[in-house]
N, C-alpha and C. Protein backbone atom coordinates (compact mmCIF):
# COMPACT_ATOMS: atom_id res chain seq x y z
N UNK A 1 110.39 28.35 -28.61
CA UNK A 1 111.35 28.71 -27.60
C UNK A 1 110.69 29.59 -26.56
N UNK A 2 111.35 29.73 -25.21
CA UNK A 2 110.31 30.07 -24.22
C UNK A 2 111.02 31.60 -24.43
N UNK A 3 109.75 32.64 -23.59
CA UNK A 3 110.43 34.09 -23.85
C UNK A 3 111.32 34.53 -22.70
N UNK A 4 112.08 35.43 -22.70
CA UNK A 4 112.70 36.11 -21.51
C UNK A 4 111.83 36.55 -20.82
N UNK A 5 111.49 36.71 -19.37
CA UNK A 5 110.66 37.27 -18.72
C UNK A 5 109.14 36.67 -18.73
N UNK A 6 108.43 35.97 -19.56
CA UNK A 6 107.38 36.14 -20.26
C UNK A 6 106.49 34.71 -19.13
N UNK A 7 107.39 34.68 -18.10
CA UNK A 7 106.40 33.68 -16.97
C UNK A 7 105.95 32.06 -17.41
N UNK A 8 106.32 31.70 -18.12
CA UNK A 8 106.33 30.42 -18.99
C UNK A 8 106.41 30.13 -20.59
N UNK A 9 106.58 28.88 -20.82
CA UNK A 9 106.76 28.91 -22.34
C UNK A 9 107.78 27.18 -22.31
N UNK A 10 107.96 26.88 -23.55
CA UNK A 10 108.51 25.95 -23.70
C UNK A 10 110.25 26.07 -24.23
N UNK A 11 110.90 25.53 -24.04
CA UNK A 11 112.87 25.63 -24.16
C UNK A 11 113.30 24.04 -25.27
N UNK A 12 114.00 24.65 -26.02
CA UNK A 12 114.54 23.12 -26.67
C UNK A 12 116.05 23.36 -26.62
N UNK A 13 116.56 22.41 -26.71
CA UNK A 13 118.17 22.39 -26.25
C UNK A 13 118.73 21.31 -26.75
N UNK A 14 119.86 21.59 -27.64
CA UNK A 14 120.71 20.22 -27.84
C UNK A 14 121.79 21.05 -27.66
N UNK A 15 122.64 19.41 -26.84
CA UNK A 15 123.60 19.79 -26.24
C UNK A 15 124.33 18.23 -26.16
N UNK A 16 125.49 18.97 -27.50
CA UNK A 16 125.98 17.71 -27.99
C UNK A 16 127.23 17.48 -26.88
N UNK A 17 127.55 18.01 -26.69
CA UNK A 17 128.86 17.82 -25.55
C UNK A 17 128.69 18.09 -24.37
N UNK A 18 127.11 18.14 -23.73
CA UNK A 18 126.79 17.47 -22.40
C UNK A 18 126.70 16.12 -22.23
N UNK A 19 126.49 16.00 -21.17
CA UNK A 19 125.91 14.58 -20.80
C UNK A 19 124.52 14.31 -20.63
N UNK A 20 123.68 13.60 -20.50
CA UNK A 20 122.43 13.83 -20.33
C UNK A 20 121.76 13.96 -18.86
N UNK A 21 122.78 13.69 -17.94
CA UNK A 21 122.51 14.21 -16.55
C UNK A 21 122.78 15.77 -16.01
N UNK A 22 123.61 16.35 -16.91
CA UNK A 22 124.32 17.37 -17.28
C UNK A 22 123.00 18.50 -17.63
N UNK A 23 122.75 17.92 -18.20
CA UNK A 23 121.57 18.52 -19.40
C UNK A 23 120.77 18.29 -18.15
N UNK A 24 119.97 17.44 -18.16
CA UNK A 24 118.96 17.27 -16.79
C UNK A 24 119.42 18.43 -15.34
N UNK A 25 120.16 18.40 -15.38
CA UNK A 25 120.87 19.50 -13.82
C UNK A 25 120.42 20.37 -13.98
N UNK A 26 121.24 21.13 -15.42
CA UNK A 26 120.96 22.38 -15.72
C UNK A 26 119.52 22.91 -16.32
N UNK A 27 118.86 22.51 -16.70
CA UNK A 27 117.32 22.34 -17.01
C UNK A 27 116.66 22.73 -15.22
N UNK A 28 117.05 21.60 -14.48
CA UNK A 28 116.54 21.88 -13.13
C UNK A 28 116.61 23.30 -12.48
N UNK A 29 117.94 23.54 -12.63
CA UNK A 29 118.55 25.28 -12.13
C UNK A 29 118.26 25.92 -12.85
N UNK A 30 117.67 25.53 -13.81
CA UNK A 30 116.50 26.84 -14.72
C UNK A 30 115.37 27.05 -14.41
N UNK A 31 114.12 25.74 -13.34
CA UNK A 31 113.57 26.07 -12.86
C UNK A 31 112.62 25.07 -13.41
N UNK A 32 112.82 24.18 -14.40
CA UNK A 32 111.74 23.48 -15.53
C UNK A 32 111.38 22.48 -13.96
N UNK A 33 110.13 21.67 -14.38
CA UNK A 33 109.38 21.16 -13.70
C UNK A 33 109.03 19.66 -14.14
N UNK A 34 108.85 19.60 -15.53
CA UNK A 34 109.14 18.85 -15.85
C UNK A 34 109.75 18.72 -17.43
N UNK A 35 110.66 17.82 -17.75
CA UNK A 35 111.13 17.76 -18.72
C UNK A 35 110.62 16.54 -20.43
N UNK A 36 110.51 17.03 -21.40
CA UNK A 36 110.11 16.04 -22.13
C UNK A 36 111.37 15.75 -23.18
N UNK A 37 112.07 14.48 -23.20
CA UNK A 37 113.33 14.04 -23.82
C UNK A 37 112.84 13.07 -25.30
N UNK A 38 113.34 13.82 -25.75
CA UNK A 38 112.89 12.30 -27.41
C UNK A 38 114.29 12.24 -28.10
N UNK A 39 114.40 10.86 -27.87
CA UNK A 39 115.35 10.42 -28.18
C UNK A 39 115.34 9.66 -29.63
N UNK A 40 115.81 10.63 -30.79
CA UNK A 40 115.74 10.13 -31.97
C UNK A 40 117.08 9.43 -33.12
N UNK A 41 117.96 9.89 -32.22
CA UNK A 41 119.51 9.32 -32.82
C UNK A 41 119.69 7.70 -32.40
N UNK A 42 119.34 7.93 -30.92
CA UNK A 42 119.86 6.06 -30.39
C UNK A 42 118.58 5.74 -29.86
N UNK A 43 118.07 4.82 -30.41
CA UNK A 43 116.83 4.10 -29.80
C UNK A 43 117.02 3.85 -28.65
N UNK A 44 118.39 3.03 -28.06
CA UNK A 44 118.39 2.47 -26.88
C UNK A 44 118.57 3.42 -25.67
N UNK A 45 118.61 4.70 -26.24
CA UNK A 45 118.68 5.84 -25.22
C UNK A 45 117.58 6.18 -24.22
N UNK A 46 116.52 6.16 -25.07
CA UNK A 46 114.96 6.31 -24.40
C UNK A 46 115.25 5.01 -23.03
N UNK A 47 115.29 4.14 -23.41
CA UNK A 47 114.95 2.56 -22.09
C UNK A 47 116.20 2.77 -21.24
N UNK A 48 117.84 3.60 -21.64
CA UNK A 48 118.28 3.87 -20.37
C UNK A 48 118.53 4.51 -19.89
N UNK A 49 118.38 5.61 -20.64
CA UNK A 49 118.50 7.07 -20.12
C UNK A 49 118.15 7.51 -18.52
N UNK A 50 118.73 7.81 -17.47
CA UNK A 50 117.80 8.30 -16.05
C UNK A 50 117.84 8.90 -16.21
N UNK A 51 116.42 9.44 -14.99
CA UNK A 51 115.34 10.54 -15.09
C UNK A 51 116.28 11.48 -13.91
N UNK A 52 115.75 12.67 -13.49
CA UNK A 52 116.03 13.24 -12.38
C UNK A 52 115.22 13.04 -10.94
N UNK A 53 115.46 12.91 -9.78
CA UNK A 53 114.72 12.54 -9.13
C UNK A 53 114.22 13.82 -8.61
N UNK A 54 114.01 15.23 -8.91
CA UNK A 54 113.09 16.55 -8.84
C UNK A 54 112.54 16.75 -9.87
N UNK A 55 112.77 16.06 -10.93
CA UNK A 55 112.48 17.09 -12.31
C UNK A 55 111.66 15.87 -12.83
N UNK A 56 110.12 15.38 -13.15
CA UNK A 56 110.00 14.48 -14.18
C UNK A 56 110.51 14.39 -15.46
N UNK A 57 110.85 13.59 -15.67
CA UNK A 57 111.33 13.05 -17.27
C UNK A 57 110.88 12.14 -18.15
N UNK A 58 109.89 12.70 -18.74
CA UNK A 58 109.44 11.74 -19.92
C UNK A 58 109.84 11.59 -20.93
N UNK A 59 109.79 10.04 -21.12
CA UNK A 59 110.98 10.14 -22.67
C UNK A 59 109.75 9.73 -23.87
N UNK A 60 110.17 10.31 -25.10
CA UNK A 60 109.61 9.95 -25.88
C UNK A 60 110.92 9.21 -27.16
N UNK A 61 109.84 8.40 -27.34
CA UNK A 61 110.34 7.25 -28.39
C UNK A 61 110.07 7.06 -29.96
N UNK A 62 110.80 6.92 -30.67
CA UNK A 62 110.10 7.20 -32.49
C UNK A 62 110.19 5.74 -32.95
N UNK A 63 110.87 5.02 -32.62
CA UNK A 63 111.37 3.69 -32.56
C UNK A 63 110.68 2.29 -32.87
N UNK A 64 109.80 2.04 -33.63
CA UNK A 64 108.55 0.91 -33.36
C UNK A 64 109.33 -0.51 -33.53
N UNK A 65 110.31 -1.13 -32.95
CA UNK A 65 110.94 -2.20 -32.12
C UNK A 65 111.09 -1.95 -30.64
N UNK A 66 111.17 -0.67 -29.97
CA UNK A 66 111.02 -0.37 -28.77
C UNK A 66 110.11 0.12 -28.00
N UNK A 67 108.65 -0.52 -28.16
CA UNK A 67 107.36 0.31 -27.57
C UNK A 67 107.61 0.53 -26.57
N UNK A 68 107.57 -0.63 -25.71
CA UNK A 68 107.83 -0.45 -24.22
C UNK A 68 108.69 -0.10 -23.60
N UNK A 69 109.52 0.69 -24.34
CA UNK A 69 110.84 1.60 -23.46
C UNK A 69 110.75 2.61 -23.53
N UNK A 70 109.95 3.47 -23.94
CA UNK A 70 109.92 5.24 -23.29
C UNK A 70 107.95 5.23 -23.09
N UNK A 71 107.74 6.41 -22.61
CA UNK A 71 106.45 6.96 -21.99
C UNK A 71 105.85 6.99 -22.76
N UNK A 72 106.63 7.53 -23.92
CA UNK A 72 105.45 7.74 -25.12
C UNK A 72 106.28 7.21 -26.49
N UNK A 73 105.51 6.58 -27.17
CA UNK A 73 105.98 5.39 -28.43
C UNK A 73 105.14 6.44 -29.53
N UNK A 74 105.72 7.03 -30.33
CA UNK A 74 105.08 7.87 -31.76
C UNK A 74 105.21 7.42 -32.87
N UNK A 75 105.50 5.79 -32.97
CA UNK A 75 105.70 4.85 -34.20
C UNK A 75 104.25 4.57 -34.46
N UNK A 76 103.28 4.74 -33.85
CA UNK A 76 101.97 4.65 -34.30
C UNK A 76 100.48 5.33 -34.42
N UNK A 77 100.38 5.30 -35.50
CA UNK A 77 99.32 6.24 -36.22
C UNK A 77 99.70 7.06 -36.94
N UNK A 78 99.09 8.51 -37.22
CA UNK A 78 99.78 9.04 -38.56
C UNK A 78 100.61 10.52 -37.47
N UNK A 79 101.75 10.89 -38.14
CA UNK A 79 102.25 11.68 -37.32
C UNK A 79 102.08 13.22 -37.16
N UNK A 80 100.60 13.68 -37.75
CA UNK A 80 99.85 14.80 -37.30
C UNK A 80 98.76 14.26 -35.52
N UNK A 81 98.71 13.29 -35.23
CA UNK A 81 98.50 12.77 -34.32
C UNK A 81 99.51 12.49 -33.18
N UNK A 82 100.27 12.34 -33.57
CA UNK A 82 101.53 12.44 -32.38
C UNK A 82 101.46 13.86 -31.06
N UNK A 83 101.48 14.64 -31.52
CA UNK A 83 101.03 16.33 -30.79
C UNK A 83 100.24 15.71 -29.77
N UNK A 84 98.96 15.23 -29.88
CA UNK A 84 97.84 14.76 -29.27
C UNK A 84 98.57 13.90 -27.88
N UNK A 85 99.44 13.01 -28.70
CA UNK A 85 100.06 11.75 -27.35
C UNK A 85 101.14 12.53 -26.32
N UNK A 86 101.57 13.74 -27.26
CA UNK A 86 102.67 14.22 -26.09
C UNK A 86 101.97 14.67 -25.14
N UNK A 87 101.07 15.86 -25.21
CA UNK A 87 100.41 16.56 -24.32
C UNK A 87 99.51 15.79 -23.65
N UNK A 88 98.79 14.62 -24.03
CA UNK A 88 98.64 13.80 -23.15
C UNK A 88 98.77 12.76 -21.68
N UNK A 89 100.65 12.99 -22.43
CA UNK A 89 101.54 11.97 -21.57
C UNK A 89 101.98 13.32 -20.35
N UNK A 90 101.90 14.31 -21.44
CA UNK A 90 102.48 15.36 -19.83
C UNK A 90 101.43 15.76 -19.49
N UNK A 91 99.96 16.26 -19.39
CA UNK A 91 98.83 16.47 -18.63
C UNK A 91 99.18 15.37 -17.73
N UNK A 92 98.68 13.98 -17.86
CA UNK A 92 98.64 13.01 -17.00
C UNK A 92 99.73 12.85 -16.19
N UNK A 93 101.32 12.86 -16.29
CA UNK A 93 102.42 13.09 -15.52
C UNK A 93 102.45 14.54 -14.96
N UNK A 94 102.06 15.60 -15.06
CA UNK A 94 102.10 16.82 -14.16
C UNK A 94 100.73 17.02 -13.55
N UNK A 95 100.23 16.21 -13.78
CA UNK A 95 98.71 15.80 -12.70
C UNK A 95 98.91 15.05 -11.57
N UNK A 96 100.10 14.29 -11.60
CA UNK A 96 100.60 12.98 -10.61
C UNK A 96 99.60 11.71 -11.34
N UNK A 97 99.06 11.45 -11.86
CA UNK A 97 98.32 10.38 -12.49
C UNK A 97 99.10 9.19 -13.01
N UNK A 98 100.43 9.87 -13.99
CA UNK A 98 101.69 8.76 -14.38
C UNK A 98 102.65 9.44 -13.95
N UNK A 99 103.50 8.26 -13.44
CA UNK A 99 104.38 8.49 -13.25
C UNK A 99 105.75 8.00 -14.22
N UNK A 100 106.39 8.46 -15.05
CA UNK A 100 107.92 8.31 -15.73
C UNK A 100 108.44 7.05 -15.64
N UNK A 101 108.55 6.77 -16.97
CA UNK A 101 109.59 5.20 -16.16
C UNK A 101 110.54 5.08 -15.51
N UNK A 102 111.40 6.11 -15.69
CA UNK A 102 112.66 6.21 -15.11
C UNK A 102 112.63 6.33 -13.76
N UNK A 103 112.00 7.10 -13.23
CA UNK A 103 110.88 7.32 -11.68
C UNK A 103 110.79 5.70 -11.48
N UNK A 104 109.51 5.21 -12.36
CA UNK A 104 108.99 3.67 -11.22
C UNK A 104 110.17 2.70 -11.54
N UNK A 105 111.20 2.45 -12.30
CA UNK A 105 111.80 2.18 -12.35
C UNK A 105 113.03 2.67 -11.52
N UNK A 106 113.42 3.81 -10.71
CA UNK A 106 114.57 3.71 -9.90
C UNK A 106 115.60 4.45 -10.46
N UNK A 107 115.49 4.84 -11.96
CA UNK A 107 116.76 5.10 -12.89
C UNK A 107 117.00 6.37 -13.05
N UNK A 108 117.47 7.02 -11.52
CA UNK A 108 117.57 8.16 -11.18
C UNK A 108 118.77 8.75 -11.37
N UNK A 109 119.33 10.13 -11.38
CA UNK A 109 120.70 10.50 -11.71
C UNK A 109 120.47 11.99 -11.13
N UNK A 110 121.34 12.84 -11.15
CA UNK A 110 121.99 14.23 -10.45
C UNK A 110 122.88 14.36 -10.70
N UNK A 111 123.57 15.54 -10.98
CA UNK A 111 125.25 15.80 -10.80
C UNK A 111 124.95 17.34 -9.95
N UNK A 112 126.03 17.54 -9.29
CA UNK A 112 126.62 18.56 -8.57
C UNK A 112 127.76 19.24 -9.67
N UNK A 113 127.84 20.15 -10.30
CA UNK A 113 128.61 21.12 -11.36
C UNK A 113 129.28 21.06 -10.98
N UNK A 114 130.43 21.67 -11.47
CA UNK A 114 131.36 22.12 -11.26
C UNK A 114 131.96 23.64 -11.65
N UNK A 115 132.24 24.56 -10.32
CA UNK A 115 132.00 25.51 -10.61
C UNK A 115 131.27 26.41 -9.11
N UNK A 116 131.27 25.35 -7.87
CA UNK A 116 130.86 25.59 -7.00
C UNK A 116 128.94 26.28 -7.18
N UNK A 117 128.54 25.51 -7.96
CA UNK A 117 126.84 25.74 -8.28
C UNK A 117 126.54 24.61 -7.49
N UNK A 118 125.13 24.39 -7.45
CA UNK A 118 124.88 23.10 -6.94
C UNK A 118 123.07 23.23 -7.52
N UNK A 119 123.02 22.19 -8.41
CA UNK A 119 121.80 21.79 -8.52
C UNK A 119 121.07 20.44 -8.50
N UNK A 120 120.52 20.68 -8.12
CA UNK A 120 119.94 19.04 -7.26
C UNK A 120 118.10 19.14 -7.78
């Protein structure tokens, strides 16, 4: 968990009675840059989930019937090796090198709160 004050760090969040654009907003108005999503309840979440169009969103996938639907597929090899593919997938996406599927794909989303906030 990231610290108060402490100038960076990493945040985990479930948030069963958001939405996942919801979740994406508010992540943004926190300031994150980019976001990493693993979607382990619904497989089919990773391939439709949209990204934010400020915030990268990489999805990660556990799923090995769905390789080709999130950024990063962790159904293969042994899973002390997995660590290795995340930080991989985000070096190369916060380098500009890859870009998110949800990105080259179009499968963009935002909400405006409610509550007179506005994060975009």
């Amino acid at each position: 968990l990231g610290t108060a004050g402490g100038g960076g760090g990493a945040a985990t969040s479930q948030g069963a009675r958001l939405q996942h654009v919801e979740t994406l907003a508010v992540l943004g108005a926190a300031g994150v840059g980019l976001i990493l999503c693993c979607y382990l309840g619904d497989p089919a979440l990773a391939a439709t989930a949209p990204g934010h169009p400020m915030i990268r969103t990489i999805s990660v996938q556990v799923d090995p019937t769905r390789t080709d639907k999130a950024d990063v597929a962790l159904h293969t090899g042994a899973a002390h090796d997995w660590l290795a593919h995340i930080l991989a997938a985000i070096r190369q996406t916060a380098s500009g090198r890859y870009t998110p599927l949800a990105l080259q794909q179009g499968n963009l989303d935002f909400q405006l709160p409610r509550g007179g906030a506005c994060s975009l």
